[in-house]
Protein backbone atom coordinates (compact mmCIF):
# COMPACT_ATOMS: atom_id res chain seq x y z
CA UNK A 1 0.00 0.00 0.00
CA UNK A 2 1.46 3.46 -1.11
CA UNK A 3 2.27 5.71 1.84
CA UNK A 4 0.44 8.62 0.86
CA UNK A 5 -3.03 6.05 1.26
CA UNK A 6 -1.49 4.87 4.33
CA UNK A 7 -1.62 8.72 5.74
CA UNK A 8 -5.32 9.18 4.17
CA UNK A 9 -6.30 6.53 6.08
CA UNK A 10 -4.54 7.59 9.52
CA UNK A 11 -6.21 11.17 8.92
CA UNK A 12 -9.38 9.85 7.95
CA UNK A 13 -9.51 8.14 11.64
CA UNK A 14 -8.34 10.63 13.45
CA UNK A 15 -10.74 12.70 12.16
CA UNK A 16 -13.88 10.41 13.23
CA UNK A 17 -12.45 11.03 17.02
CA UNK A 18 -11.27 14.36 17.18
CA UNK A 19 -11.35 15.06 21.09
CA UNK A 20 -10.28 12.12 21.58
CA UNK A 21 -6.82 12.47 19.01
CA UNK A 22 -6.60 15.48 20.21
CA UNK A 23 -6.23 14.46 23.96
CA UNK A 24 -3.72 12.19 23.24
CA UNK A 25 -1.77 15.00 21.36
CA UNK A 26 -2.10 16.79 24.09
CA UNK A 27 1.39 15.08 26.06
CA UNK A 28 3.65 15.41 22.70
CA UNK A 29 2.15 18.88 22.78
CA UNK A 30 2.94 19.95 26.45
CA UNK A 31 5.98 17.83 25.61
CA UNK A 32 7.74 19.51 23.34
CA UNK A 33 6.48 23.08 24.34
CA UNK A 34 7.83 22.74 27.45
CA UNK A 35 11.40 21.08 26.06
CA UNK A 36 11.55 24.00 23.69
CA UNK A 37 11.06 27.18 26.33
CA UNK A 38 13.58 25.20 28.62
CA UNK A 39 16.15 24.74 26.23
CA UNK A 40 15.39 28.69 25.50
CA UNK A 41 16.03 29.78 29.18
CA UNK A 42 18.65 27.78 29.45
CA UNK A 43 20.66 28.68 26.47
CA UNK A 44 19.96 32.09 26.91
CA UNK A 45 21.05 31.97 30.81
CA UNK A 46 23.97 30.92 28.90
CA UNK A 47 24.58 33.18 26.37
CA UNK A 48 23.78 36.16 29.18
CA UNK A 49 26.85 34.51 31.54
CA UNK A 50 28.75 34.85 28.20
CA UNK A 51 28.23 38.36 27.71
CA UNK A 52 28.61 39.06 31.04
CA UNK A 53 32.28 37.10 31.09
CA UNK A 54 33.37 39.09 27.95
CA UNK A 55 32.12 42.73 30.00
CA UNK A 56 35.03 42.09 32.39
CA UNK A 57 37.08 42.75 29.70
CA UNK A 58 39.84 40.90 26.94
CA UNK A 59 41.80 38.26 28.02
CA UNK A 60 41.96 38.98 31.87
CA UNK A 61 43.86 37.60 34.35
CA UNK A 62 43.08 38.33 38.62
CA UNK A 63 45.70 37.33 40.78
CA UNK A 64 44.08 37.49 44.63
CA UNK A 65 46.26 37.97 47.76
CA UNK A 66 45.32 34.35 49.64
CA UNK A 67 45.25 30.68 48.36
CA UNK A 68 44.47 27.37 49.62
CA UNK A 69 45.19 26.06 52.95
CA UNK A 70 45.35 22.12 54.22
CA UNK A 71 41.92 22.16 53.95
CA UNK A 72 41.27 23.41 51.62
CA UNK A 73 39.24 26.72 52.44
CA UNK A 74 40.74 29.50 51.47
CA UNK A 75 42.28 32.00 53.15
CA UNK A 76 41.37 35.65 53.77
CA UNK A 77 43.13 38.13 50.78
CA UNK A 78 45.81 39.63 52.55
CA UNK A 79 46.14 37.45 55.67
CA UNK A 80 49.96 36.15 53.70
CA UNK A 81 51.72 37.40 51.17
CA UNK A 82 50.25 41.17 50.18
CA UNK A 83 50.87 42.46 46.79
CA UNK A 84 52.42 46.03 46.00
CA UNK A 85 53.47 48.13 43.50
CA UNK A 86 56.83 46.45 43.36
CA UNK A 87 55.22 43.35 42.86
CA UNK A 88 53.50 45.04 39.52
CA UNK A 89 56.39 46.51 38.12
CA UNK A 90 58.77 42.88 38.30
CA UNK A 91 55.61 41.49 36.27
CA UNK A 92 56.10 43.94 33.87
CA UNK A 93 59.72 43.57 33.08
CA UNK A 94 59.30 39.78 33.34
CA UNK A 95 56.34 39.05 32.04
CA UNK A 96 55.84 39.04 27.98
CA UNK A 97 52.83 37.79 28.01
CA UNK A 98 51.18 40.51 29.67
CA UNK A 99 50.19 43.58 27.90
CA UNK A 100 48.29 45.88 30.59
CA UNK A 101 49.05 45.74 34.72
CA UNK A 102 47.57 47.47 37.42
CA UNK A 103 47.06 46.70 40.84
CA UNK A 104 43.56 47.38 42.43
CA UNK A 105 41.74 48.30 45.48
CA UNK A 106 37.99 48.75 46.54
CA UNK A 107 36.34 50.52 49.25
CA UNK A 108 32.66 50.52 50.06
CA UNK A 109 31.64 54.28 50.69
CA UNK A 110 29.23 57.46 50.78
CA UNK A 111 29.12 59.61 48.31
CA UNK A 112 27.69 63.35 48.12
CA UNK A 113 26.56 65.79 46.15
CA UNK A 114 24.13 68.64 46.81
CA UNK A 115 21.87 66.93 49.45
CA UNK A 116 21.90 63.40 47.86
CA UNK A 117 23.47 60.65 49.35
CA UNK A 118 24.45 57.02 47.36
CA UNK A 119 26.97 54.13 48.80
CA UNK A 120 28.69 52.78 46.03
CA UNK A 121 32.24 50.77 45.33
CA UNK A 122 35.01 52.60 44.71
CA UNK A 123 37.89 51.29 43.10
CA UNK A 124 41.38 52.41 42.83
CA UNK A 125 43.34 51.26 39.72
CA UNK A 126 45.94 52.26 37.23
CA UNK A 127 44.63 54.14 33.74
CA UNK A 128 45.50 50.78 32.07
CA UNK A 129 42.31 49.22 34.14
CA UNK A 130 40.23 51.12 31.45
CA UNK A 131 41.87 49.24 28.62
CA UNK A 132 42.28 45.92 30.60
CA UNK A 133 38.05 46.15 30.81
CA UNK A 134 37.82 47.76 27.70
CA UNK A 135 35.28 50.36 29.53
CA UNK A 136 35.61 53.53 28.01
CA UNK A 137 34.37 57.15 28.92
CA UNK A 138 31.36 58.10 27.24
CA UNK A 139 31.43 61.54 28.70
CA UNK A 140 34.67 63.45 29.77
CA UNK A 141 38.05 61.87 29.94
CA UNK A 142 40.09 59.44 32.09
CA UNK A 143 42.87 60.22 34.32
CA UNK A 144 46.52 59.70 33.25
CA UNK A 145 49.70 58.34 35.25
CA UNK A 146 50.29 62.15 35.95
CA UNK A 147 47.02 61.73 38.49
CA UNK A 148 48.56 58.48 39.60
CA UNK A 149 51.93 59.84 40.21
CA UNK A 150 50.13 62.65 42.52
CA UNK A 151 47.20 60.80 44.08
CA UNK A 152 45.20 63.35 42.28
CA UNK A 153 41.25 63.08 43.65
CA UNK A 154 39.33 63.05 40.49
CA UNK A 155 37.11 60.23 39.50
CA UNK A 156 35.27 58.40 36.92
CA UNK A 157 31.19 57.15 37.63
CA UNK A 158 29.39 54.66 36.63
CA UNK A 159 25.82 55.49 35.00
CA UNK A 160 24.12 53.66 38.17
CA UNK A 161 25.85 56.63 40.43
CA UNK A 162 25.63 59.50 38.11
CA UNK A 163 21.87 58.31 37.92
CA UNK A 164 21.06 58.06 41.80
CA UNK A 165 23.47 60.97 42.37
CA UNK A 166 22.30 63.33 40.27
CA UNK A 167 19.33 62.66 38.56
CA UNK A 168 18.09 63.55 35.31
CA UNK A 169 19.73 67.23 33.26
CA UNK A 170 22.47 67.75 35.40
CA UNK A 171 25.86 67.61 33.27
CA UNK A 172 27.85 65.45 36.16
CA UNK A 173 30.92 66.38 34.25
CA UNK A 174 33.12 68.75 36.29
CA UNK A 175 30.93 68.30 39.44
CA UNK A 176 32.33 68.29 42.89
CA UNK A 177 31.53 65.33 44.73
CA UNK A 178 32.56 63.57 48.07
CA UNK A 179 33.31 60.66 49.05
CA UNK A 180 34.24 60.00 52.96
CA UNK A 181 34.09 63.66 53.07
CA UNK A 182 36.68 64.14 50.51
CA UNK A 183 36.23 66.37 47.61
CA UNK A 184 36.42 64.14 44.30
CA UNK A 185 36.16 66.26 40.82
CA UNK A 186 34.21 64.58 38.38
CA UNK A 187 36.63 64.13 34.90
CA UNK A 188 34.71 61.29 33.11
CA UNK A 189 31.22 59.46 33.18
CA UNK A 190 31.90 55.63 32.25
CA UNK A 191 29.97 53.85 29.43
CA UNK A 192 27.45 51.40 30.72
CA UNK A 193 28.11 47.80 31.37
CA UNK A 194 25.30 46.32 32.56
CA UNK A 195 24.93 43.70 34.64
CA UNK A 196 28.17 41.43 35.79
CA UNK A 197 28.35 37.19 35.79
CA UNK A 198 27.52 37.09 39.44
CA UNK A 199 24.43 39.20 39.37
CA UNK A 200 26.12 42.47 40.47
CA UNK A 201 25.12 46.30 38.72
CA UNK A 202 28.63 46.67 36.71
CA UNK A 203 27.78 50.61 36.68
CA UNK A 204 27.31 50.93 40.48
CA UNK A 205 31.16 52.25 40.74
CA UNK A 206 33.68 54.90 40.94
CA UNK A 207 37.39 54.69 39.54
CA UNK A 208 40.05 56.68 40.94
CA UNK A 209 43.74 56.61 40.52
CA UNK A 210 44.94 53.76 42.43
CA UNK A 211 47.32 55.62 44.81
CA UNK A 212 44.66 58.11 46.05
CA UNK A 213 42.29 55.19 46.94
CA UNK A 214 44.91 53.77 48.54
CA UNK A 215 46.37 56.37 50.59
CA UNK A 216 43.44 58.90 51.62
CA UNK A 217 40.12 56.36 51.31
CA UNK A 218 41.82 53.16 52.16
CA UNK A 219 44.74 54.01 54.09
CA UNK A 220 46.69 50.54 53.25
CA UNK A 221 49.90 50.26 51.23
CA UNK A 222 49.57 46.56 49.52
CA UNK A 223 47.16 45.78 46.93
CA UNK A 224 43.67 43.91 47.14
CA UNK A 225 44.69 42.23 43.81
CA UNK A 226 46.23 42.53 40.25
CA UNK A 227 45.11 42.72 37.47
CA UNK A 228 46.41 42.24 34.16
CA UNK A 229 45.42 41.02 30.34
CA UNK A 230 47.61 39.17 28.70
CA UNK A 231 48.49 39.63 24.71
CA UNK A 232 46.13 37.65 23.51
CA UNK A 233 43.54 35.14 24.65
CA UNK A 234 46.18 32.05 23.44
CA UNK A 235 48.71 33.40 25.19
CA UNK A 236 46.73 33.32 29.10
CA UNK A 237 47.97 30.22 29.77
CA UNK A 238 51.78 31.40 29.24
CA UNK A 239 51.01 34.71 30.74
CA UNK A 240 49.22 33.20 33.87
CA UNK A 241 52.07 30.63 34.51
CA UNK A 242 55.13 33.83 33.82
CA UNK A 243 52.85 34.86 37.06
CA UNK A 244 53.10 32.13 39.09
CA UNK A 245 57.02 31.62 38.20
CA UNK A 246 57.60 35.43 39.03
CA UNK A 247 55.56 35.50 42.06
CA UNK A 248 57.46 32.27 43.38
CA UNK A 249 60.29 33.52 43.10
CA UNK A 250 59.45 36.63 45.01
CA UNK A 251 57.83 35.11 47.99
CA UNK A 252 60.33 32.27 48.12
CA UNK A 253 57.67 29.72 47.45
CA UNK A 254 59.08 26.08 46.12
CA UNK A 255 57.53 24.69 43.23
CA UNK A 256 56.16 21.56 45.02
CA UNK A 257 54.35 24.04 47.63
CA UNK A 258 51.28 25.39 47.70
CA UNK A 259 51.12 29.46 46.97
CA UNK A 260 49.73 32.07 49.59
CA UNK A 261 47.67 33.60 46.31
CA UNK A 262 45.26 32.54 43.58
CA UNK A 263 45.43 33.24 39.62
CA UNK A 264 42.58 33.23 37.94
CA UNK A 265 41.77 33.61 34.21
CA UNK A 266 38.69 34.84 32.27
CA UNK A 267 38.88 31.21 30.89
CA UNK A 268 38.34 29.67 34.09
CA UNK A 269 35.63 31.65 34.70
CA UNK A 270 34.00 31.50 31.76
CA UNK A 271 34.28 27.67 31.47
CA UNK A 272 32.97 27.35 35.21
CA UNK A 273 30.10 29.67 34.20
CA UNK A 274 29.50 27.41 30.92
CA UNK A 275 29.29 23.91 32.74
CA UNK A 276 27.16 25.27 35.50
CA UNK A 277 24.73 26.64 32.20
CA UNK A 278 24.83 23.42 30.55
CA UNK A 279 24.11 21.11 33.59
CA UNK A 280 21.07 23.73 34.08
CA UNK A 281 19.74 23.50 30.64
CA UNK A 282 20.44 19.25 30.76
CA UNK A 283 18.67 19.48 33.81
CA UNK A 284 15.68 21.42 32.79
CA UNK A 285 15.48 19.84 29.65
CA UNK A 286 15.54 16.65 31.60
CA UNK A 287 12.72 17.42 33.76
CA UNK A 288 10.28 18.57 30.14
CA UNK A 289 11.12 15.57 28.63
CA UNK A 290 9.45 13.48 31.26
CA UNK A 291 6.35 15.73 29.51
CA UNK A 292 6.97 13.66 25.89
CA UNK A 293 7.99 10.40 27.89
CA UNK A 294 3.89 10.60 29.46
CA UNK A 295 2.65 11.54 26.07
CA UNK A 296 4.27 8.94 24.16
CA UNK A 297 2.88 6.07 27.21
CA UNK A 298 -0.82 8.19 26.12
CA UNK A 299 -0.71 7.01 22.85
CA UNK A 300 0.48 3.89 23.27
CA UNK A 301 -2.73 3.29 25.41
CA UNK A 302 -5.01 5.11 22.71
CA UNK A 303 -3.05 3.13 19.87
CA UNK A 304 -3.91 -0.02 21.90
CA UNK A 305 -7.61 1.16 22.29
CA UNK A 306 -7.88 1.62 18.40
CA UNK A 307 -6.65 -1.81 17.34
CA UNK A 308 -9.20 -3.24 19.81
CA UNK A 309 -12.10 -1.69 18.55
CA UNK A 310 -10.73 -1.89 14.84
CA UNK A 311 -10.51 -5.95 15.38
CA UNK A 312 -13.49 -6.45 12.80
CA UNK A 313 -12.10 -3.90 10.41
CA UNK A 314 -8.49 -5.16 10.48
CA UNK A 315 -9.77 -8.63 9.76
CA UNK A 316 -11.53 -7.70 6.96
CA UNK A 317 -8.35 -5.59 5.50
CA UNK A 318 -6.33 -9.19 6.15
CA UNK A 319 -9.20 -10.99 4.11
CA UNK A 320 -9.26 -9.45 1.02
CA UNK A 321 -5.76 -9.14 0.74
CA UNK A 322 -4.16 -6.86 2.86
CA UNK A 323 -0.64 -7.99 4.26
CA UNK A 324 0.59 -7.40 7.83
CA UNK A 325 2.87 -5.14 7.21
CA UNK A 326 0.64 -3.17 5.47
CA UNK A 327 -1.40 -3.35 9.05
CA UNK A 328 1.52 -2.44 10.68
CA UNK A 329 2.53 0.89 8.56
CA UNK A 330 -1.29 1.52 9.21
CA UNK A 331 -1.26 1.73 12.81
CA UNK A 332 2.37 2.90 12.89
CA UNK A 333 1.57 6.01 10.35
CA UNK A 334 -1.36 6.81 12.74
CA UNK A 335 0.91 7.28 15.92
CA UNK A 336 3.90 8.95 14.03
CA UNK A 337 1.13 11.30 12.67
CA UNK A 338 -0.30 12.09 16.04
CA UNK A 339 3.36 12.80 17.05
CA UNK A 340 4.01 15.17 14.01
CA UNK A 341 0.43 17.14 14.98
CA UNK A 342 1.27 17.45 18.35
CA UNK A 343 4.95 18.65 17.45
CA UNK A 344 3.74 21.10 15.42
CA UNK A 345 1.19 22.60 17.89
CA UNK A 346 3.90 22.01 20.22
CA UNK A 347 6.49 24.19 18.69
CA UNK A 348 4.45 27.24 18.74
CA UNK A 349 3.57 26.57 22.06
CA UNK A 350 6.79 26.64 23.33
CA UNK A 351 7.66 29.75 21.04
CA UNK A 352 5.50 31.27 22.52
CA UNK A 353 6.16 30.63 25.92
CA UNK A 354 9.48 31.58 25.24
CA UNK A 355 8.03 34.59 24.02
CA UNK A 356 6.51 35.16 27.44
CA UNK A 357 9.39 34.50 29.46
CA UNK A 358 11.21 37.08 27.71
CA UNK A 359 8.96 40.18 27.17
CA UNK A 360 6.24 39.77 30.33
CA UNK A 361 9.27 38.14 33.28
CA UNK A 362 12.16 39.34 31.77
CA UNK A 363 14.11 36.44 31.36
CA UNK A 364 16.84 35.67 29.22
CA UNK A 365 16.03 33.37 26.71
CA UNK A 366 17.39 32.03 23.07
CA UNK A 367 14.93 30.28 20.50
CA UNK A 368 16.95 28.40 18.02
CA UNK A 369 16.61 26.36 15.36
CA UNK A 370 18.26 23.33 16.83
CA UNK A 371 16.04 23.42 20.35
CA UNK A 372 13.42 23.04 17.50
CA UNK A 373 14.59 20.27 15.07
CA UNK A 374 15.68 18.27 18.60
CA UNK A 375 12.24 18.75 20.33
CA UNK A 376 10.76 18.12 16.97
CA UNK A 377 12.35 14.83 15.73
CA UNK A 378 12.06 14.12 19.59
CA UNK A 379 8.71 13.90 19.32
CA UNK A 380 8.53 11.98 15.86
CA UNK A 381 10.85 9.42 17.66
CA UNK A 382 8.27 8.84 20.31
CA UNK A 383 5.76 8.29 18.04
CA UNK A 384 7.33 5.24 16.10
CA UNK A 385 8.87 3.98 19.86
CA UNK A 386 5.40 3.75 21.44
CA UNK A 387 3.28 3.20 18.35
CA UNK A 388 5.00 0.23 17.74
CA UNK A 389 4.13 -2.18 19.62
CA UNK A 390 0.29 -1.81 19.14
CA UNK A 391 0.86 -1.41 15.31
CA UNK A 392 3.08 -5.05 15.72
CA UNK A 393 0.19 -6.14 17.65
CA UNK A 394 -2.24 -5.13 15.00
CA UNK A 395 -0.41 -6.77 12.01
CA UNK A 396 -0.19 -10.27 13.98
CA UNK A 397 -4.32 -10.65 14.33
CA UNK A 398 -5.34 -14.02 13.05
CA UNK A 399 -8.00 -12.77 10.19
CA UNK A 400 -10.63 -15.25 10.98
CA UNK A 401 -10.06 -14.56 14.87
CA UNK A 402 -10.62 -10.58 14.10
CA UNK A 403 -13.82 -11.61 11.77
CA UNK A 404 -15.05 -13.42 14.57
CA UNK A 405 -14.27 -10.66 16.94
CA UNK A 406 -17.70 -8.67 18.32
């Protein structure tokens, strides 16, 4: 029998039970919607980690004060070996892997201006900072080494600060502001950056010259970290280990022992970030497809049904000439159709959940074209897995015992 009567026929009794079709479409269609928007969230949870890796800047490397102790907590930044300046500069005549250096500092504080009042991080870096988290000045202009050199107080705001601290039509540019009660001249409002990996407003800041953070905010003399970018992203390996050898060799730390501080690279993070994404989308995706795995046990049932009551007509198709596997694409077409119905109405359904997610909650989410073809042929899969056995059942009817059948 020619496929395309095969499928005439599968309509044809589909049709004479709509509700009840439809019902059983109704798993495959839940199914698949709900693989679909989960596979959205959690590819665009992923792709919003991405972004947010790639805001900290180009091929980064963050060396903390601090590493791991016997067991393995580790220890506060600062409590052993403390970076300093002199620290930065033998990484830069060592190191020729590195391209920008600066060490950094951050203090929570208050900061002022005409009445208002905001807490914010401030944090004191080099000029290079700018370039290591390629963050530019959308407004003004950044400090120079000149301002380092001198501790000059001027500073550079996020749009989260300029926003709270002055409001809407006020040029912050060339503003007075302070912060512990120190006068700070505004020189540059930052570009924004959104929101960070872990959650945190990337424009809630102020950046100062490193040395005037230090000395008149902070009042310390070693630095809270360093950071650096190395030449290119294949070269953070090399530039992370000319690190480790150079800060070794400085603290007197034996290769076989464990260092008082911790490297990290944007690669790290951004692999950490990925495999935490993906076992959230496998798990998610996991969870809906325990949606198609119900749907396909529904029509397995309803296929069952249908080649009980169709004993008499199945019988009659076997008598006059019919073979059993033509019985058997019958029943099968019939279940892989219900499948490809369902997957359809199940696409849009998770589209447009997707669609939901996205515009009404405000999630991050990514409809692509492989979520669909895998939730798709997904569905089509279950469909020939649970239609089979009633279509096998089907084909093997004795045709005098389904004549006979009332």
């Amino acid at each position: 029998m020619r496929m395309s009567a095969l499928l005439i026929i599968a309509l044809r009794s589909l049709a004479r039970n709509k509700l009840r079709s439809f019902l059983t479409m109704l798993g495959i269609i839940i199914g698949v919607g709900a693989v679909i928007a989960m596979l959205s969230v959690g590819q665009g949870a992923k792709a919003m980690v991405q972004t947010s890796i790639a805001s900290l800047g180009t091929n980064v490397i963050t060396v903390f004060p601090g590493g791991g102790s016997p067991g393995s907590v580790r220890t506060e930044a600062g409590t052993t070996s403390r970076l300093t300046e002199d620290d930065v500069e033998a990484i830069r005549r060592e190191a020729e892997g590195i391209r920008y250096l600066t060490p950094t500092a951050r203090v929570s504080a208050q900061v002022k201006f005409a009445g208002q009042n905001w807490r914010t991080s401030v944090y004191g870096a080099y000029p290079e900072y700018l370039q290591i988290r390629n963050w530019n000045p959308v407004e003004g202009v950044s400090y120079g080494m000149s301002d380092e050199r001198g501790a000059s107080k001027v500073a550079l705001l996020g749009q989260t600060v300029v926003k709270n601290l002055f409001g809407e039509g006020v040029n912050a540019v060339g503003q007075t502001i302070r912060i512990k009660n120190l006068p700070f001249r505004v020189i540059g409002i930052l570009e924004s950056k959104g929101q960070g990996s872990f959650g945190q407003d990337q424009d809630d800041i102020i950046i100062a010259p490193y040395s005037t953070v230090q000395k008149k905010l902070i009042g310390a003399t070693y630095a809270q970290n360093l950071t650096a970018s190395a030449v290119s992203e294949d070269a953070i390996p090399e530039a992370s280990a000319q690190i480790d050898e150079i800060l070794r060799r400085r603290f007197h730390i034996g290769p076989s022992d464990t260092p008082d501080y911790t490297i990290r690279t944007q690669t790290e993070i951004a692999q950490a970030a990925g495999s935490v994404s993906q076992t959230m989308t496998v798990l998610l995706s996991s969870i809906a497809g325990i949606s198609l795995l119900v749907g396909g046990i529904g029509i397995m049932n309803i296929m069952l049904v249908s080649v009980t009551e169709r004993t008499r007509e199945i019988g009659i198709r076997l008598a006059v000439g019919a073979k059993g596997r033509d019985i058997l694409l019958q029943f099968l077409v019939e279940a892989v159709t219900i499948s490809f119905f369902g997957g359809l109405i199940g696409v849009a359904l998770g589209a447009g959940a997707s669609t939901f997610l996205s515009s009404v909650q405000g999630w991050a989410v990514k409809l692509s074209l492989s979520s669909i073809l895998i939730a798709f042929i997904f569905s089509a899969a279950t469909g020939i897995f649970f239609g089979w056995y009633p279509a096998r059942k089907a084909a093997r009817l004795n045709p005098i015992d389904a004549l006979r059948y009332e």
